[in-house]
Structure formats: C-alpha cells, structure tokens
PDB file of N, CA and C in Angstrom:
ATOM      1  N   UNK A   1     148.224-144.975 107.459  1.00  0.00           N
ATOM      2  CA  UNK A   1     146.874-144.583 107.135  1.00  0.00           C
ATOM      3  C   UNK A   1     146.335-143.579 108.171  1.00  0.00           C
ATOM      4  N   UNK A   2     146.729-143.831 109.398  1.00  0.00           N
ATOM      5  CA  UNK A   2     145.825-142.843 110.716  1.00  0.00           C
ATOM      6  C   UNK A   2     146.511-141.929 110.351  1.00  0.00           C
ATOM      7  N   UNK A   3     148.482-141.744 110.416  1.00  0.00           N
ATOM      8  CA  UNK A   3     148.716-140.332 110.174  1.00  0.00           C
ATOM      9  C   UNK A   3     148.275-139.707 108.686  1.00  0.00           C
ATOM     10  N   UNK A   4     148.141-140.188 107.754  1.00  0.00           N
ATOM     11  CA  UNK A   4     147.430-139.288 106.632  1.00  0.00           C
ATOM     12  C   UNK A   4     146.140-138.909 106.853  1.00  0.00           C
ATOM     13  N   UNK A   5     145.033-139.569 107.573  1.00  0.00           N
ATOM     14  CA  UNK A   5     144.071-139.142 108.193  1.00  0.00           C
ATOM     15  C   UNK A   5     144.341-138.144 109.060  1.00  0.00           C
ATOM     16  N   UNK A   6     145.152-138.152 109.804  1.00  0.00           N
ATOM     17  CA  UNK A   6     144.707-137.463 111.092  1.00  0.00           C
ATOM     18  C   UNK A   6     145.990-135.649 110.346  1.00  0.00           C
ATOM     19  N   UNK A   7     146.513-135.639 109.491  1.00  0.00           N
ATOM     20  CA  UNK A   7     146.855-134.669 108.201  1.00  0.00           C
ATOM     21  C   UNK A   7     146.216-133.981 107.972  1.00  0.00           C
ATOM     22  N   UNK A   8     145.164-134.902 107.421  1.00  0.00           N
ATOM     23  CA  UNK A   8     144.165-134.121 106.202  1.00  0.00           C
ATOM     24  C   UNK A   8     143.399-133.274 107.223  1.00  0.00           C
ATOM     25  N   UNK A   9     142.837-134.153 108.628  1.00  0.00           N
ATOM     26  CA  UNK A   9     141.818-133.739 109.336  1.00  0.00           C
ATOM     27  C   UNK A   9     142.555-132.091 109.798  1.00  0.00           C
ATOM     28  N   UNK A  10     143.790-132.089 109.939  1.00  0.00           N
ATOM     29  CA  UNK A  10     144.268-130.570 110.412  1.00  0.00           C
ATOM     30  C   UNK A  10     144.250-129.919 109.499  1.00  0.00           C
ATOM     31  N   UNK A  11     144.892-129.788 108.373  1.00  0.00           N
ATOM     32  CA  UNK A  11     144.734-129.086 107.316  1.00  0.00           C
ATOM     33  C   UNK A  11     143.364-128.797 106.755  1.00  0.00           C
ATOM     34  N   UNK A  12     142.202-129.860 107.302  1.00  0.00           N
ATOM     35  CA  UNK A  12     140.829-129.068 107.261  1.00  0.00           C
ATOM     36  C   UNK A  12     140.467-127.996 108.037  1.00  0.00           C
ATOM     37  N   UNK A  13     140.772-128.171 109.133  1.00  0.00           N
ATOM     38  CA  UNK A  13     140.653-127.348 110.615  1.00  0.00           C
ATOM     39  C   UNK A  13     141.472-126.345 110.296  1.00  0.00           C
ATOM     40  N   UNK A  14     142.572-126.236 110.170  1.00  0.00           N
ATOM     41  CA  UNK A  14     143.311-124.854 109.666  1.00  0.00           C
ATOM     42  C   UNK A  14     142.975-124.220 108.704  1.00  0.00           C
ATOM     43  N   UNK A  15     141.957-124.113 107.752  1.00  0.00           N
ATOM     44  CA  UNK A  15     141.759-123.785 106.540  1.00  0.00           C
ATOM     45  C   UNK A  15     140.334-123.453 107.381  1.00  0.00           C
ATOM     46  N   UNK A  16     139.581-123.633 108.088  1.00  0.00           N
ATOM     47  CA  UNK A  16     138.474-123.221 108.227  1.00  0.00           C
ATOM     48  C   UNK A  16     138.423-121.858 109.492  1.00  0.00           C
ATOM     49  N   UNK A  17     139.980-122.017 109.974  1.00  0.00           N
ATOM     50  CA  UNK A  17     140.139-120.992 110.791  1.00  0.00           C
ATOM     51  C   UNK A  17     140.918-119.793 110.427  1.00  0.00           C
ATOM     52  N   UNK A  18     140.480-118.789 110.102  1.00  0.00           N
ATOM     53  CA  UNK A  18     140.907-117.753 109.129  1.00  0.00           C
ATOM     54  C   UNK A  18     140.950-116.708 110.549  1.00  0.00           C
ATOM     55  N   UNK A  19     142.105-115.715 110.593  1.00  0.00           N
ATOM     56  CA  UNK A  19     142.110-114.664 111.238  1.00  0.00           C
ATOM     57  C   UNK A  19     141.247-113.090 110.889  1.00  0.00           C
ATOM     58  N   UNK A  20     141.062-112.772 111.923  1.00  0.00           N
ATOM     59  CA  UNK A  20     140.428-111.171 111.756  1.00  0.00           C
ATOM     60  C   UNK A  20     140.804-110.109 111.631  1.00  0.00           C
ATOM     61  N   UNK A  21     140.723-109.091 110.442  1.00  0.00           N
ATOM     62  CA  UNK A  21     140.860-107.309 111.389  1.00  0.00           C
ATOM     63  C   UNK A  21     142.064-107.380 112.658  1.00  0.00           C
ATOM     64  N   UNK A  22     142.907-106.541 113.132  1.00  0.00           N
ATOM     65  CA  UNK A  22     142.835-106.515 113.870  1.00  0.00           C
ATOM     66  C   UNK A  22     141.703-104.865 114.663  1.00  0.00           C
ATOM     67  N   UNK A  23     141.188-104.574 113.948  1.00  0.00           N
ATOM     68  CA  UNK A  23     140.094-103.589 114.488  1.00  0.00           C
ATOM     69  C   UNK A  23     139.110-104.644 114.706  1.00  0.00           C
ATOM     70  N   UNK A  24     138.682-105.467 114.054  1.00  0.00           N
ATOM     71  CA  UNK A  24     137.144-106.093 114.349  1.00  0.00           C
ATOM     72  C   UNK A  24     137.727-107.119 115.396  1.00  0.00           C
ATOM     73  N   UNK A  25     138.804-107.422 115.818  1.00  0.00           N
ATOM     74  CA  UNK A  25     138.963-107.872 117.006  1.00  0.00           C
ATOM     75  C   UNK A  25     138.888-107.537 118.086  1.00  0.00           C
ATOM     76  N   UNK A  26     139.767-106.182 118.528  1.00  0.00           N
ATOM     77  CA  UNK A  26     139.497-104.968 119.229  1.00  0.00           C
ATOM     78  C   UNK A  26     138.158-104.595 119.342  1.00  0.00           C
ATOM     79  N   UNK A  27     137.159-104.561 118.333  1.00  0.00           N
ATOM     80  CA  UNK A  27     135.750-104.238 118.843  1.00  0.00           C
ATOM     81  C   UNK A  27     134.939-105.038 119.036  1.00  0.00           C
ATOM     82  N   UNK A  28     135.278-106.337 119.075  1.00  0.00           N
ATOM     83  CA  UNK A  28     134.983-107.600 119.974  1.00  0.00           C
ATOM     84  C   UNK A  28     135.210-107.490 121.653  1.00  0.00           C
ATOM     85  N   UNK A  29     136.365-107.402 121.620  1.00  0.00           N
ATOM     86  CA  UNK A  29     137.405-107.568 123.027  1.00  0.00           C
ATOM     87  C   UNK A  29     136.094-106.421 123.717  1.00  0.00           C
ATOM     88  N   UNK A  30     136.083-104.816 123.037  1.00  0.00           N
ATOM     89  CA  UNK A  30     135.361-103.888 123.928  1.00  0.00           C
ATOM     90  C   UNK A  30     133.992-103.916 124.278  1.00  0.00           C
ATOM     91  N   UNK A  31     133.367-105.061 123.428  1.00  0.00           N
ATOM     92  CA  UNK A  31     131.743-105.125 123.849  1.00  0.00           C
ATOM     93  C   UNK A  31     131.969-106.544 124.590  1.00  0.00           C
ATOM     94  N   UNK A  32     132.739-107.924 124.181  1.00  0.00           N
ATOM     95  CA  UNK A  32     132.712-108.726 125.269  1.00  0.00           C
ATOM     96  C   UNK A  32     132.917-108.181 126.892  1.00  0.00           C
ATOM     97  N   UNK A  33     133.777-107.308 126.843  1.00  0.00           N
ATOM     98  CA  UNK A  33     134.422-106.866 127.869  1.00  0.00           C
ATOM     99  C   UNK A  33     133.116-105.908 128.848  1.00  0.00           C
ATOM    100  N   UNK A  34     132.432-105.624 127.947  1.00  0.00           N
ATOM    101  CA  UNK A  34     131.952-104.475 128.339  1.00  0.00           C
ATOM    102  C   UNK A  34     132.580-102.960 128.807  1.00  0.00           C
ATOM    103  N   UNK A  35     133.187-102.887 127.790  1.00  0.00           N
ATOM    104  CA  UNK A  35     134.035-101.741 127.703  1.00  0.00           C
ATOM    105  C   UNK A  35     133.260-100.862 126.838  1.00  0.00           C
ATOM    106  N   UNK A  36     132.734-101.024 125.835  1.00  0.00           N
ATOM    107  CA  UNK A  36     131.816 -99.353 125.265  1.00  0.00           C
ATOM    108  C   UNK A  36     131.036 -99.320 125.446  1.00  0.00           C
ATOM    109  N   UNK A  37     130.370 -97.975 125.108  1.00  0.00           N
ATOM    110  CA  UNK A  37     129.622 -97.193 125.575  1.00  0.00           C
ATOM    111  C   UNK A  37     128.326 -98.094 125.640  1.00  0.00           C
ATOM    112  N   UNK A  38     127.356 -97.549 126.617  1.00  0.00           N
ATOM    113  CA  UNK A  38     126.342 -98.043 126.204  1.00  0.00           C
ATOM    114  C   UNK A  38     126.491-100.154 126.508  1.00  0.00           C
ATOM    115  N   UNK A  39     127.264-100.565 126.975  1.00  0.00           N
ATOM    116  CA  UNK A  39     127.620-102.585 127.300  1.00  0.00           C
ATOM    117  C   UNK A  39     127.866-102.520 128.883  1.00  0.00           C
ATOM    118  N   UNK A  40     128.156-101.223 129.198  1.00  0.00           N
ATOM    119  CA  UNK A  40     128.712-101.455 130.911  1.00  0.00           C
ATOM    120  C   UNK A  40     127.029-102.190 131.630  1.00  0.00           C
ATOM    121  N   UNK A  41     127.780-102.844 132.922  1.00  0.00           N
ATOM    122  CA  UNK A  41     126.864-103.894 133.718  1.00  0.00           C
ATOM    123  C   UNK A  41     126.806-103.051 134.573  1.00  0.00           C
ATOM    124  N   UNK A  42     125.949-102.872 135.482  1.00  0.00           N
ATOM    125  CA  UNK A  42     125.006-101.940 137.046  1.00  0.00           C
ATOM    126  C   UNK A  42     125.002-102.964 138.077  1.00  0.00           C
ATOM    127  N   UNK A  43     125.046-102.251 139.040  1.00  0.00           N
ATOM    128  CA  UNK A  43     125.012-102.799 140.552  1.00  0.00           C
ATOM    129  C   UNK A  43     125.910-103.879 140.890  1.00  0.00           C
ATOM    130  N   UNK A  44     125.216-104.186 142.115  1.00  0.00           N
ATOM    131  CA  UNK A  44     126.140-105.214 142.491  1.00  0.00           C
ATOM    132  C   UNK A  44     126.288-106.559 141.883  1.00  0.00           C
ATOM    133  N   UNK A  45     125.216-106.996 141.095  1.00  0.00           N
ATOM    134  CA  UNK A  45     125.432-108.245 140.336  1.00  0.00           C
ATOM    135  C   UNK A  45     126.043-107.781 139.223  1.00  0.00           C
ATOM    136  N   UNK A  46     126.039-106.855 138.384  1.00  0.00           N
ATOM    137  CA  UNK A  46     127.384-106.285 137.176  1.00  0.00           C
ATOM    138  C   UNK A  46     128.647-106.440 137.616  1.00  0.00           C
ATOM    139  N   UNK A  47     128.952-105.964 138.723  1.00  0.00           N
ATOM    140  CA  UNK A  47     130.192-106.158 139.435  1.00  0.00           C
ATOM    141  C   UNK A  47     130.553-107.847 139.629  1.00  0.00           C
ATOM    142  N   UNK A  48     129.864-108.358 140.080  1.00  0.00           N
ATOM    143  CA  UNK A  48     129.676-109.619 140.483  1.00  0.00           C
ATOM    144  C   UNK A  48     130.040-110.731 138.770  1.00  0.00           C
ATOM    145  N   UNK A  49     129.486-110.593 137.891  1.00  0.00           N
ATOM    146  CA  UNK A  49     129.772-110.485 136.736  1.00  0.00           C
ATOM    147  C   UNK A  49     130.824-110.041 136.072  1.00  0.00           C
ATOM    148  N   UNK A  50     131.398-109.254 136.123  1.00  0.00           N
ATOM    149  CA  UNK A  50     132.356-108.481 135.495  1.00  0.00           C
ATOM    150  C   UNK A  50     134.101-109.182 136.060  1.00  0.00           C
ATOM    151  N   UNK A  51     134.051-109.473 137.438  1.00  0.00           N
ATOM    152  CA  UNK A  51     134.485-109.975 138.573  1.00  0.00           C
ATOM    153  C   UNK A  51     135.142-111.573 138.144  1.00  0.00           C
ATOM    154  N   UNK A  52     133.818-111.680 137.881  1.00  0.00           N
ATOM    155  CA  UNK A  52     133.751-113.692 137.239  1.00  0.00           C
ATOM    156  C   UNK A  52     134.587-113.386 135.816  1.00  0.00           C
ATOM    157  N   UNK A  53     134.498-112.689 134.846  1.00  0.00           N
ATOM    158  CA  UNK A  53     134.769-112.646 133.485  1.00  0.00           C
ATOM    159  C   UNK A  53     136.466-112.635 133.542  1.00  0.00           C
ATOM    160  N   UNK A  54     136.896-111.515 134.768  1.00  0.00           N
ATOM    161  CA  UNK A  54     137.903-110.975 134.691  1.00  0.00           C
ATOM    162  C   UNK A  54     139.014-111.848 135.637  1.00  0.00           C
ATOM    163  N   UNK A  55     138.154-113.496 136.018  1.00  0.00           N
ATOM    164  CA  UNK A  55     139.035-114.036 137.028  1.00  0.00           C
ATOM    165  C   UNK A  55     140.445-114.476 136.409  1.00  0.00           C
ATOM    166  N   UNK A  56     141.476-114.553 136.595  1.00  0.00           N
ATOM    167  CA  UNK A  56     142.787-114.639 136.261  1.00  0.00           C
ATOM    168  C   UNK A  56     143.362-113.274 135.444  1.00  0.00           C
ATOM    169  N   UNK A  57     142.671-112.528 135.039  1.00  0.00           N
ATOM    170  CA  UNK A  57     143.351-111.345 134.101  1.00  0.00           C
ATOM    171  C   UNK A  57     144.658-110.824 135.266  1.00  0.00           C
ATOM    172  N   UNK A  58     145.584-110.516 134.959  1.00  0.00           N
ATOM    173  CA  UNK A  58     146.699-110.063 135.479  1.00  0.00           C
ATOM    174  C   UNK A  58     147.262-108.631 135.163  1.00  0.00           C
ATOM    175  N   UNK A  59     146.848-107.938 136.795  1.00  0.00           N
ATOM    176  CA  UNK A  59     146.978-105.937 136.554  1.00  0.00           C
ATOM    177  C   UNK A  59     147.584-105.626 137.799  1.00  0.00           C
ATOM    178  N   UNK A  60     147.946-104.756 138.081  1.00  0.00           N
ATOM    179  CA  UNK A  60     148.472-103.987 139.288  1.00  0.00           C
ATOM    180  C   UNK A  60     146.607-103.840 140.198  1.00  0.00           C
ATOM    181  N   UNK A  61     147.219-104.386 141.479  1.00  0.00           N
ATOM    182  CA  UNK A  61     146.135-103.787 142.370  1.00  0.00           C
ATOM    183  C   UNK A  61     145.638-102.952 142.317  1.00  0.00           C
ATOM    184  N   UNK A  62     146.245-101.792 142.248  1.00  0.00           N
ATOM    185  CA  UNK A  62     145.436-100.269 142.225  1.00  0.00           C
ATOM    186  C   UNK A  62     144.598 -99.985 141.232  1.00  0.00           C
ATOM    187  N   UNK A  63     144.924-100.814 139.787  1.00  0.00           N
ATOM    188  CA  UNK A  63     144.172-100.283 139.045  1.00  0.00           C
ATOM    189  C   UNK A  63     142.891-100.779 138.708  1.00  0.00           C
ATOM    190  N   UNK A  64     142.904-101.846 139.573  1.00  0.00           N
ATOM    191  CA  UNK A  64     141.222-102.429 139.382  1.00  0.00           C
ATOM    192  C   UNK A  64     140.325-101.420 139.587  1.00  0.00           C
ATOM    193  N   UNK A  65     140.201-100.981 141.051  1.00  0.00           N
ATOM    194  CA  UNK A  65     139.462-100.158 141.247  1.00  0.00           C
ATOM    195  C   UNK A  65     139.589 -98.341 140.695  1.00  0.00           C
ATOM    196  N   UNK A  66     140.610 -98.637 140.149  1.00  0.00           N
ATOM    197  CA  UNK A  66     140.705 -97.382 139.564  1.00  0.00           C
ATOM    198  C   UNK A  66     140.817 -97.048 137.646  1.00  0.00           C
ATOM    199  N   UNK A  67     140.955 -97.959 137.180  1.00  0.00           N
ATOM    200  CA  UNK A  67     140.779 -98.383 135.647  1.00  0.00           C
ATOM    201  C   UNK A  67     140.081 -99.395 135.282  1.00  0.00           C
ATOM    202  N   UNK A  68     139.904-100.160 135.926  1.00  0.00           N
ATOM    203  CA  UNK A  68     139.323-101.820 135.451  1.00  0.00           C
ATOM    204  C   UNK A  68     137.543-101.651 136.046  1.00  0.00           C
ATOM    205  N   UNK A  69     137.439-101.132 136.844  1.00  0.00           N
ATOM    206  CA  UNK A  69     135.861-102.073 137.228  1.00  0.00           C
ATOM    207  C   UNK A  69     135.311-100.463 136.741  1.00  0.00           C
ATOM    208  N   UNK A  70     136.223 -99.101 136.781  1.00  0.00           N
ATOM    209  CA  UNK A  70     134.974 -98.088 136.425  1.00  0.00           C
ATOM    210  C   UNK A  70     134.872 -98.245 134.519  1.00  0.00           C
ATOM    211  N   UNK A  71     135.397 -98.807 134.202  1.00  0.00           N
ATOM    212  CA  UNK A  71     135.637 -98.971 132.521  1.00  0.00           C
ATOM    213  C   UNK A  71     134.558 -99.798 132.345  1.00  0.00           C
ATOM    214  N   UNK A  72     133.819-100.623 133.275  1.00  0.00           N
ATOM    215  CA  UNK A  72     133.041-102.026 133.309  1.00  0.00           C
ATOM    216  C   UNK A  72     131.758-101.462 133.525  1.00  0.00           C
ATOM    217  N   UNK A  73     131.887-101.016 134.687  1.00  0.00           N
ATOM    218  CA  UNK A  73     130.366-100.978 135.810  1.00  0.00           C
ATOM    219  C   UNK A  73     130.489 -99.286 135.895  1.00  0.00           C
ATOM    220  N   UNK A  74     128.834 -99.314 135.603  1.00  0.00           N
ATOM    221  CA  UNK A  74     127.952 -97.662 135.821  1.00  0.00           C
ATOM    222  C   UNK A  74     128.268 -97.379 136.904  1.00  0.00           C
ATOM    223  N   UNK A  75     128.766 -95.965 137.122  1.00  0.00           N
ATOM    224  CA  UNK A  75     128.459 -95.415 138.609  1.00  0.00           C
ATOM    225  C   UNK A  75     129.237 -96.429 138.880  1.00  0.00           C
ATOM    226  N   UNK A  76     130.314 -97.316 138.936  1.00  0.00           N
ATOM    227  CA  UNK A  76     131.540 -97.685 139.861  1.00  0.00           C
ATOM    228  C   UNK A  76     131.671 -96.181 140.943  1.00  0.00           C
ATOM    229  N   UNK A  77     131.658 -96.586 142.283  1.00  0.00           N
ATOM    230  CA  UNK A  77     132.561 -95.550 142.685  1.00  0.00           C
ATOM    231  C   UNK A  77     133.314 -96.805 143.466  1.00  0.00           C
ATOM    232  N   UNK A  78     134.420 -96.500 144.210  1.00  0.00           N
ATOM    233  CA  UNK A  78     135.645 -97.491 144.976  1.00  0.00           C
ATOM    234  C   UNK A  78     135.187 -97.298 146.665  1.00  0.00           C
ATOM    235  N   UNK A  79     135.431 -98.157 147.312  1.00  0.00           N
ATOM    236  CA  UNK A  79     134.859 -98.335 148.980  1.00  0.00           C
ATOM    237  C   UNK A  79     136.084 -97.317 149.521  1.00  0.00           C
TER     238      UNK A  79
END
C-alpha cells in the first residue's frame, strides 16, 4: 500500500514538473545573474551581492575580475 502511494505521489510530482525553452531558460540565468542590460548591481554592496550569489561557481582566477564581476557590477574596474 505505502509503495503504491508513495508511486502515485511521484508520478504526480513529475507531471507537474514540465521543462522550459531552452532560450527562456537562458533569459532567466541572464537577469537572475544579473547579466543584462540594464540588472547589473553598483558599488560595493552589488559586489558584495553578486559575490554571495556566485559562492561555489567554479572559473579560472583571472577571469573573475576580468569576465565575471565586470558582466555583474557597473563601473567594475579591478584593484
């Protein structure tokens, strides 16, 4: 009885989770991200923010400050 219950209960859950676009995903990813135009975060708390969002993402050092935080934050310039 529990496993035919606990069946049905997935096959509800899978049926209510339908995939997207992959464009309307992509233009998810770029405004969560704050990647387009017009979504980038300012100053030092944007950074600070952006920072938190991006904790575990996995990139080459160099390119944070050189692809990753100016794609994010206005007026990024690098120390």
């Amino acid at each position: 009885m529990l496993a035919r219950i606990h069946r049905k209960t997935l096959h509800r859950l899978r049926r209510e989770i339908a995939p997207v676009p992959v464009d309307v995903f992509v233009r998810f990813l770029l405004h969560w991200q704050y990647v387009q135009e017009g979504e980038h975060k300012a100053g030092s708390r944007g950074l600070e923010e952006i920072v938190h969002q991006l904790e575990g993402f996995e990139t080459a050092a160099a390119s944070w400050e050189d692809e990753v935080l100016p794609m994010r934050v206005e007026d990024y310039e690098p120390l």
